[in-house]
PDB file of N, CA and C in Angstrom:
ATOM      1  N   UNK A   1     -70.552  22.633  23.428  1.00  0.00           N
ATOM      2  CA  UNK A   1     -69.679  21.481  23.372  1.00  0.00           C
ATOM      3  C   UNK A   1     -68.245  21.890  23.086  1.00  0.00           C
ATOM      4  N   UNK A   2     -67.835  23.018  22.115  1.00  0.00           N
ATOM      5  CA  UNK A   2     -66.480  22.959  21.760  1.00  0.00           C
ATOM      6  C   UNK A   2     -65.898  23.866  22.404  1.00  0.00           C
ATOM      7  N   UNK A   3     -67.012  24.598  23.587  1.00  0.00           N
ATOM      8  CA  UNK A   3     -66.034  25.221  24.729  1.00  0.00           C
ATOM      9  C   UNK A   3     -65.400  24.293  26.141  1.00  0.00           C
ATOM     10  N   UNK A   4     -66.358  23.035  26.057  1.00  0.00           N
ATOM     11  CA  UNK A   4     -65.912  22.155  27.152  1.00  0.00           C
ATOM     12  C   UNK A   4     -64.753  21.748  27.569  1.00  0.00           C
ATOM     13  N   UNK A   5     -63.477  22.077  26.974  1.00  0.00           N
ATOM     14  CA  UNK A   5     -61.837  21.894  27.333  1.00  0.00           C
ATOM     15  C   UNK A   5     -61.914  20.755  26.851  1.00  0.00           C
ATOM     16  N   UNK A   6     -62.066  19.781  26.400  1.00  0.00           N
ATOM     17  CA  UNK A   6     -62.133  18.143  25.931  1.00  0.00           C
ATOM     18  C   UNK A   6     -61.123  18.268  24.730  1.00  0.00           C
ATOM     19  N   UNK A   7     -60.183  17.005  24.961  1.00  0.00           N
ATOM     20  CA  UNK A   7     -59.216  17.316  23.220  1.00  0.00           C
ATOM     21  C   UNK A   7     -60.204  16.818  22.119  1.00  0.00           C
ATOM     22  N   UNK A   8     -61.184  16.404  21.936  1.00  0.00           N
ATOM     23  CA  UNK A   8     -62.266  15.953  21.223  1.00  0.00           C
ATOM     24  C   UNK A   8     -63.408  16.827  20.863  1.00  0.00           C
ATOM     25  N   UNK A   9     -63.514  17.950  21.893  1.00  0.00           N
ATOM     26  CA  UNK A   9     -64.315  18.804  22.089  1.00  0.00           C
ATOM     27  C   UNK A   9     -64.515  19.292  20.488  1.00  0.00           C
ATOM     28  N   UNK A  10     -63.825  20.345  19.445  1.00  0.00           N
ATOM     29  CA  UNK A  10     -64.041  21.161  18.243  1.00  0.00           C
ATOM     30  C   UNK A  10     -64.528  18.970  16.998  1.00  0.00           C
ATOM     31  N   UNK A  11     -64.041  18.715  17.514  1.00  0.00           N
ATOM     32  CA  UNK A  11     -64.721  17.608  16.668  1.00  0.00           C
ATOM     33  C   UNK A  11     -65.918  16.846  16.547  1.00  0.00           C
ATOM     34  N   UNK A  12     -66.480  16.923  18.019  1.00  0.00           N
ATOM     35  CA  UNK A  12     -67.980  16.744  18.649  1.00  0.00           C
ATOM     36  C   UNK A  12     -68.870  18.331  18.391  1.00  0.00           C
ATOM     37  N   UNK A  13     -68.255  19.182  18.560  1.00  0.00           N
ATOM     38  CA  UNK A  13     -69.128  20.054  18.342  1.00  0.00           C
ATOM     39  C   UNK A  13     -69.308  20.285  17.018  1.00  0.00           C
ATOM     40  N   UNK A  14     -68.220  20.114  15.857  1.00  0.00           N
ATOM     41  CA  UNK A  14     -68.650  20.289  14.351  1.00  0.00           C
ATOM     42  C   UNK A  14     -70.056  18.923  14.006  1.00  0.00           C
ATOM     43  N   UNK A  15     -69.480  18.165  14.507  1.00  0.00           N
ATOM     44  CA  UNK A  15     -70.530  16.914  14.298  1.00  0.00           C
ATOM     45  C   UNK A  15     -71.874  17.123  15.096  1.00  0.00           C
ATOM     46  N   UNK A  16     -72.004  17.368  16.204  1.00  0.00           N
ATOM     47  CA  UNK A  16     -73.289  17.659  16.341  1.00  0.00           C
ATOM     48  C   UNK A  16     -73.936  18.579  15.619  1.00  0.00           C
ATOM     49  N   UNK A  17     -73.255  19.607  15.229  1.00  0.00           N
ATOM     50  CA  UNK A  17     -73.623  21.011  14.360  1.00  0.00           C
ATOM     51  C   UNK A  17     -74.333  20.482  13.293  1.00  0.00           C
ATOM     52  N   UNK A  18     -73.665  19.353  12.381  1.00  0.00           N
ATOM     53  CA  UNK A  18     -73.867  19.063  10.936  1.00  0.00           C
ATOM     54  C   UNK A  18     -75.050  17.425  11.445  1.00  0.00           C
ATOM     55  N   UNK A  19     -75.169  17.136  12.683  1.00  0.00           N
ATOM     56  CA  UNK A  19     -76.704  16.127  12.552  1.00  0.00           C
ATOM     57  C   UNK A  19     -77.440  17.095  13.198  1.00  0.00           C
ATOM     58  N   UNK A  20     -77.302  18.412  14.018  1.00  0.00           N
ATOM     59  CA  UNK A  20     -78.672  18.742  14.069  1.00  0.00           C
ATOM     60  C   UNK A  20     -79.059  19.389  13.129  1.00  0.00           C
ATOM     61  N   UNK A  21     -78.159  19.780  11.645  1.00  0.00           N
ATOM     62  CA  UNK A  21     -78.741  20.516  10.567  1.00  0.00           C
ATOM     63  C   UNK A  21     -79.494  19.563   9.816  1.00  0.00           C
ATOM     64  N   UNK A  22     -78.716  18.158   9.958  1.00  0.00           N
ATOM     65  CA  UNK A  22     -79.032  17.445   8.967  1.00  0.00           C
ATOM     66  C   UNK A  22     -80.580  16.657   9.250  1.00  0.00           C
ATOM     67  N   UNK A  23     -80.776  16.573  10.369  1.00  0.00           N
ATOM     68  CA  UNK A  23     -81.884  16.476  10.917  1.00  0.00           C
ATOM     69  C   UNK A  23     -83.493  17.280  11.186  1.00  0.00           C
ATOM     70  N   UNK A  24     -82.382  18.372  11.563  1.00  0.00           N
ATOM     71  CA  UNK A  24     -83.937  19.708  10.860  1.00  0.00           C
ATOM     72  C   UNK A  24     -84.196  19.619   9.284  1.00  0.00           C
ATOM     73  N   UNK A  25     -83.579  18.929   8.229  1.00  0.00           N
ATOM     74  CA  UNK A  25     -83.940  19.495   7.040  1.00  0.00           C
ATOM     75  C   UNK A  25     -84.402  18.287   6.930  1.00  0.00           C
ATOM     76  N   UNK A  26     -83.976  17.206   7.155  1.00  0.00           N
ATOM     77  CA  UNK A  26     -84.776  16.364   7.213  1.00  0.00           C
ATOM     78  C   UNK A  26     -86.308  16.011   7.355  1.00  0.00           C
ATOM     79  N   UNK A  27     -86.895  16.769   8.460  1.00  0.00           N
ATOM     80  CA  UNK A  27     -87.897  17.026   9.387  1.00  0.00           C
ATOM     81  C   UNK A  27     -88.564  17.821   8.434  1.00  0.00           C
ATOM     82  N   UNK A  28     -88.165  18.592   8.164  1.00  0.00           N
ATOM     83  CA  UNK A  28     -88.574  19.756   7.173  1.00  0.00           C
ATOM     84  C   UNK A  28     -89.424  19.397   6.074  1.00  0.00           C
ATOM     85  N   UNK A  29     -88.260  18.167   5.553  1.00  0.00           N
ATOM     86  CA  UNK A  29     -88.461  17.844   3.799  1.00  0.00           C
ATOM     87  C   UNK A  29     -90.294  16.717   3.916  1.00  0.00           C
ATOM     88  N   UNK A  30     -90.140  16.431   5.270  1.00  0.00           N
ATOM     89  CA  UNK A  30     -90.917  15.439   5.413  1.00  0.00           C
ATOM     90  C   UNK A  30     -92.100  15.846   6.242  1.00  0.00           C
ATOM     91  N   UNK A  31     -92.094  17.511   6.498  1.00  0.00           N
ATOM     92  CA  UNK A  31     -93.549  18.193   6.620  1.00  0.00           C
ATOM     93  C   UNK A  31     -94.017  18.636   5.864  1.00  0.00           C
ATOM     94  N   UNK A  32     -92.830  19.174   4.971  1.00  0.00           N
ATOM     95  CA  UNK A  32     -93.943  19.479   3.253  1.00  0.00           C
ATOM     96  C   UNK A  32     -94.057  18.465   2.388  1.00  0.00           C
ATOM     97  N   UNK A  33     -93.473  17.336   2.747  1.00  0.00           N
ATOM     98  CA  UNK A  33     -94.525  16.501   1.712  1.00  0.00           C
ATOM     99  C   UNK A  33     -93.517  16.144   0.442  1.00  0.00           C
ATOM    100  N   UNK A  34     -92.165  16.470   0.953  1.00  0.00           N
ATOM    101  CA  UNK A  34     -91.088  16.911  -0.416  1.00  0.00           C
ATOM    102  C   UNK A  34     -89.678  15.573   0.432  1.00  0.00           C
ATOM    103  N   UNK A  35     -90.169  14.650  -1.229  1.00  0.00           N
ATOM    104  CA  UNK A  35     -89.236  13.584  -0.719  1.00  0.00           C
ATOM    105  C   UNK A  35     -88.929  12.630   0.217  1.00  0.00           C
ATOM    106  N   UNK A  36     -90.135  12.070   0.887  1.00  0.00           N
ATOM    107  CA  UNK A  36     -90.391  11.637   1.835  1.00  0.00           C
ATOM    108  C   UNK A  36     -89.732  10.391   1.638  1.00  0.00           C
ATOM    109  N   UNK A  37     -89.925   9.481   0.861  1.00  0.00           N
ATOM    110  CA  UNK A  37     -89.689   8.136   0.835  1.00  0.00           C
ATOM    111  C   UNK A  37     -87.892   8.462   0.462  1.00  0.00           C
ATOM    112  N   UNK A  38     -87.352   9.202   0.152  1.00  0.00           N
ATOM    113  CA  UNK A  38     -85.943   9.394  -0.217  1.00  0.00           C
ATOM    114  C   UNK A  38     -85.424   9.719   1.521  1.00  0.00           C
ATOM    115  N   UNK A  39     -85.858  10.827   2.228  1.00  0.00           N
ATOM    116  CA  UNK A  39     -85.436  10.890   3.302  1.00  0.00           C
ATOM    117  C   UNK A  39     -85.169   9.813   4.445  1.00  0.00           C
ATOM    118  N   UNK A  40     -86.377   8.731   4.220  1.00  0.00           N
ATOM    119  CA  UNK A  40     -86.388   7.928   5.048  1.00  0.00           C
ATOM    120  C   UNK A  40     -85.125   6.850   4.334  1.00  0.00           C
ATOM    121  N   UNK A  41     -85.285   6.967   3.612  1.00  0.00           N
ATOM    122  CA  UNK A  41     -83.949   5.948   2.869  1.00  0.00           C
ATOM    123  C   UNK A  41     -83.086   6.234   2.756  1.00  0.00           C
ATOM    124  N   UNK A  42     -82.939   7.583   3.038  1.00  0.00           N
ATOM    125  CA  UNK A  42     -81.256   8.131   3.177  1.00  0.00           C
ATOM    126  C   UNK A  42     -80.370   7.947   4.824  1.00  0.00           C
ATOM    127  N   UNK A  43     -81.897   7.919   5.503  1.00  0.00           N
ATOM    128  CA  UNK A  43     -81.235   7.628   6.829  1.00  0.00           C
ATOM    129  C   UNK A  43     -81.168   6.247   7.359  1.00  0.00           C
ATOM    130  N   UNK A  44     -81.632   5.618   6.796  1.00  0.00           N
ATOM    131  CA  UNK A  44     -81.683   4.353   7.141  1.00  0.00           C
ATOM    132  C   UNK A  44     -80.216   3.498   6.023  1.00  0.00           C
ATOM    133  N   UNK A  45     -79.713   4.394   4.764  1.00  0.00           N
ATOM    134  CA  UNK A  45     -79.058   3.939   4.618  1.00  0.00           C
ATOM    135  C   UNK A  45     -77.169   4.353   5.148  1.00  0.00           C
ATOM    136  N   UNK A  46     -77.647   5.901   6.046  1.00  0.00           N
ATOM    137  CA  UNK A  46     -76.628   6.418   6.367  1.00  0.00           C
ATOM    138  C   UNK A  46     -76.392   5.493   7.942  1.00  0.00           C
ATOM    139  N   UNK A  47     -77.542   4.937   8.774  1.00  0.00           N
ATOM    140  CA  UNK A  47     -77.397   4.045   9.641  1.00  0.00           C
ATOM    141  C   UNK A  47     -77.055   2.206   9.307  1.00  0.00           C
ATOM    142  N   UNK A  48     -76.765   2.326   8.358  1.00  0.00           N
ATOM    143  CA  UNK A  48     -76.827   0.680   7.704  1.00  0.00           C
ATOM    144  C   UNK A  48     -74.822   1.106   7.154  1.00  0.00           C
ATOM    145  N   UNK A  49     -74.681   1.961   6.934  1.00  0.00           N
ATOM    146  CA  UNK A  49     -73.462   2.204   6.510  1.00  0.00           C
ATOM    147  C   UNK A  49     -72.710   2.705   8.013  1.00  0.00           C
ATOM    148  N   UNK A  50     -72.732   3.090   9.141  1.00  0.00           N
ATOM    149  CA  UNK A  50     -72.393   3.067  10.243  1.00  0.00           C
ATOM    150  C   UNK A  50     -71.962   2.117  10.901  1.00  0.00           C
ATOM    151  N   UNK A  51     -73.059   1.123  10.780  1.00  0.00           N
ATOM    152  CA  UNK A  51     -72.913  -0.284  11.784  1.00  0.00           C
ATOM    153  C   UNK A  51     -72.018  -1.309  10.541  1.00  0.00           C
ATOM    154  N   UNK A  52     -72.039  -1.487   9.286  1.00  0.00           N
ATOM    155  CA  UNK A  52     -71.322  -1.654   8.269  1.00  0.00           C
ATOM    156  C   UNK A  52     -69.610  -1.233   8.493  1.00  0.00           C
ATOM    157  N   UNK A  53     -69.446  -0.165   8.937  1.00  0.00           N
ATOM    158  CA  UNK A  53     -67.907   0.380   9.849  1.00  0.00           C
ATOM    159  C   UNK A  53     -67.965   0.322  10.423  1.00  0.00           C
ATOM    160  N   UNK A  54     -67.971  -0.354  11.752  1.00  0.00           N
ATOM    161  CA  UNK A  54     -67.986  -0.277  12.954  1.00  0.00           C
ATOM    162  C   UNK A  54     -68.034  -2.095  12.726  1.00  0.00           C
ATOM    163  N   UNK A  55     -68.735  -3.105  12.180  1.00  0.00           N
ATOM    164  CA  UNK A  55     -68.251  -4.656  11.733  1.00  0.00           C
ATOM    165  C   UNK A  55     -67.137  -4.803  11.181  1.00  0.00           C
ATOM    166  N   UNK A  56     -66.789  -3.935  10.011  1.00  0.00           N
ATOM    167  CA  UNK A  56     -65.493  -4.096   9.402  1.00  0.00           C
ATOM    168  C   UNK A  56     -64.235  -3.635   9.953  1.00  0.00           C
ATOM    169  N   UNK A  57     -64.438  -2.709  11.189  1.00  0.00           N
ATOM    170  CA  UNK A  57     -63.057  -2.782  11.974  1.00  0.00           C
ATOM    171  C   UNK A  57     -62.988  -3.398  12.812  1.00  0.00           C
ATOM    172  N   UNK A  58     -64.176  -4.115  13.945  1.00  0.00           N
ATOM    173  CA  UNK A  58     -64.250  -5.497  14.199  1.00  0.00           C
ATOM    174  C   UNK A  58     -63.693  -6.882  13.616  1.00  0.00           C
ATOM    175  N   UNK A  59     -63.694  -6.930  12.657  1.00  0.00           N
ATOM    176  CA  UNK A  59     -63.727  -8.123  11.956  1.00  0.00           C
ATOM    177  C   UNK A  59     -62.175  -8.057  11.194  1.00  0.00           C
ATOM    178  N   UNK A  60     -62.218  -6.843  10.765  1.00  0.00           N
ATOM    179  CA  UNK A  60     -60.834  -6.729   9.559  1.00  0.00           C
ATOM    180  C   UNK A  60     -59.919  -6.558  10.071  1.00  0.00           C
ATOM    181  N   UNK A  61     -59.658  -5.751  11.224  1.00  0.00           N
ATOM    182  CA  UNK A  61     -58.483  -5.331  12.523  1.00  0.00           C
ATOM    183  C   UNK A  61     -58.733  -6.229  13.561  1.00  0.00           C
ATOM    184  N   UNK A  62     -57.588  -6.338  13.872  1.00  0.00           N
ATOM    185  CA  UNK A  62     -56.959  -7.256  15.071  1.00  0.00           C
ATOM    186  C   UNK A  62     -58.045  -6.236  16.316  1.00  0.00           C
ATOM    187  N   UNK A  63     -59.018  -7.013  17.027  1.00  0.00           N
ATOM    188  CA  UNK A  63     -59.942  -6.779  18.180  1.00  0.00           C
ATOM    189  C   UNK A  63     -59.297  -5.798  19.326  1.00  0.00           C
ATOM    190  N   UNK A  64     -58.082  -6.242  19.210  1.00  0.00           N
ATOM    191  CA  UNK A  64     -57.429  -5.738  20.498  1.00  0.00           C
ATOM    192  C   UNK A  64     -56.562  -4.136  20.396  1.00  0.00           C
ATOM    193  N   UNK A  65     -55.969  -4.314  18.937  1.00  0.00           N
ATOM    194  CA  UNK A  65     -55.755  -2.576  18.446  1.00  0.00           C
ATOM    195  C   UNK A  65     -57.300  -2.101  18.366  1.00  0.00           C
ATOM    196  N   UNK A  66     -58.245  -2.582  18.118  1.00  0.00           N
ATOM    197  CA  UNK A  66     -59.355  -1.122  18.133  1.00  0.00           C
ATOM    198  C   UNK A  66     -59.664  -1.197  19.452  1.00  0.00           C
ATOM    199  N   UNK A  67     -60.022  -2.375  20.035  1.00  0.00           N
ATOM    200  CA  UNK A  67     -60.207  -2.352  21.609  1.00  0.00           C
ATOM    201  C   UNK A  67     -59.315  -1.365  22.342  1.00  0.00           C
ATOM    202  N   UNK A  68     -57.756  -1.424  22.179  1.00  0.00           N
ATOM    203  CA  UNK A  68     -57.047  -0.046  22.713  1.00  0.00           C
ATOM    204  C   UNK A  68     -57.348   1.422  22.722  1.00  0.00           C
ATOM    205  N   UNK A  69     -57.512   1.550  20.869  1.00  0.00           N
ATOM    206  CA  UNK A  69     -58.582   2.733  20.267  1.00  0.00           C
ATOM    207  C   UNK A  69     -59.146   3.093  21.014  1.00  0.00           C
ATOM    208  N   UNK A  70     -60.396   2.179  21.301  1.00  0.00           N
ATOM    209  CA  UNK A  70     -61.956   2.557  21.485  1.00  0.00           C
ATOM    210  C   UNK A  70     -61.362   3.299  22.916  1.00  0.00           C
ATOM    211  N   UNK A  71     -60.461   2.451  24.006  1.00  0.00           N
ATOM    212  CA  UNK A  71     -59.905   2.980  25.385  1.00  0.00           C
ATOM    213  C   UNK A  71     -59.715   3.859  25.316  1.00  0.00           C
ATOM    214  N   UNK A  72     -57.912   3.910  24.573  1.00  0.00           N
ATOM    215  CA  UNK A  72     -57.793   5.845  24.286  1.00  0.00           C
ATOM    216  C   UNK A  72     -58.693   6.821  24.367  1.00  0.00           C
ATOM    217  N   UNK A  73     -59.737   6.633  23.224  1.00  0.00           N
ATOM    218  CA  UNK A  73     -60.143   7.955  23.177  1.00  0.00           C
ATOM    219  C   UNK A  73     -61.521   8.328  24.064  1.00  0.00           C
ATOM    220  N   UNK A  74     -61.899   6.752  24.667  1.00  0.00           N
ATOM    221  CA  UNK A  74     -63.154   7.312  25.889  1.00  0.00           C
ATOM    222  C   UNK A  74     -62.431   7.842  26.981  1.00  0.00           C
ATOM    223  N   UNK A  75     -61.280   7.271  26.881  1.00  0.00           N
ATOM    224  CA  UNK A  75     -60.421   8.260  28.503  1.00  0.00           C
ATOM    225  C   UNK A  75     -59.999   9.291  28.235  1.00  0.00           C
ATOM    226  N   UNK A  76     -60.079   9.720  26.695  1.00  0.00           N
ATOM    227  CA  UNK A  76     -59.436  11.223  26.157  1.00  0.00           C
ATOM    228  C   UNK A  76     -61.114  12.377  26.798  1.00  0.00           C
ATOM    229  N   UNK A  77     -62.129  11.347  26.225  1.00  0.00           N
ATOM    230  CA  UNK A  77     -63.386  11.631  26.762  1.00  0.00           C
ATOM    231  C   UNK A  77     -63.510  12.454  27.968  1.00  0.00           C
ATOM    232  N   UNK A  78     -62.783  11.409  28.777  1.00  0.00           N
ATOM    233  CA  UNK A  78     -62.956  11.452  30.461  1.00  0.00           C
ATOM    234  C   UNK A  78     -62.180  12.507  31.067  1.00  0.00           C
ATOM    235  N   UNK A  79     -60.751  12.589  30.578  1.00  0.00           N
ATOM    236  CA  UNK A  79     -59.928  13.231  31.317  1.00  0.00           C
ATOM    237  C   UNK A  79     -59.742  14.745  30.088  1.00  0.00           C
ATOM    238  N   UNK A  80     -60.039  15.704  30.907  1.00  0.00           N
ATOM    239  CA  UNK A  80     -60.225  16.984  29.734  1.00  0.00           C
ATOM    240  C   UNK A  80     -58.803  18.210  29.943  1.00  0.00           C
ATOM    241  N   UNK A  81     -57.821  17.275  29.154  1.00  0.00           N
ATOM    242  CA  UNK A  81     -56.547  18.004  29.292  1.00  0.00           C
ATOM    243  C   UNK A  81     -56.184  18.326  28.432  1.00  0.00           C
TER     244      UNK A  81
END
């Protein structure tokens, strides 16, 4: 990913880096038997706190500055300059 030329590229690739770690240990904690009911509640509360940001800049910011946002940076996506 963070060789793909993308101006986004070293920021997608640190982030995928740190959920597929965070995800193997996850996996891990919950084949030995170690913390199971904490794991599942950590992700469900790290996905409840996601959609939680993603309402509040909806709601708290003017629709149309993040709507620009959201544009910008899927065409930063698109176009790899």
């Amino acid at each position: 990913m963070a060789s793909s030329g993308n101006r986004q590229a070293k920021i997608l690739g640190q982030t995928a880096r740190i959920a597929i770690l965070a995800l193997v240990s996850a996996m891990s904690l919950q084949q030995m038997g170690i913390a199971t009911n904490i794991v599942n509640l950590a992700f469900g509360l790290i996905l409840g706190a996601i959609a939680v940001a993603f309402a509040f800049a909806f709601v708290f910011c003017s629709q149309s500055l993040v709507g620009e946002f959201m544009r910008d940076w899927l065409t930063s996506f698109r176009n790899p300059t």
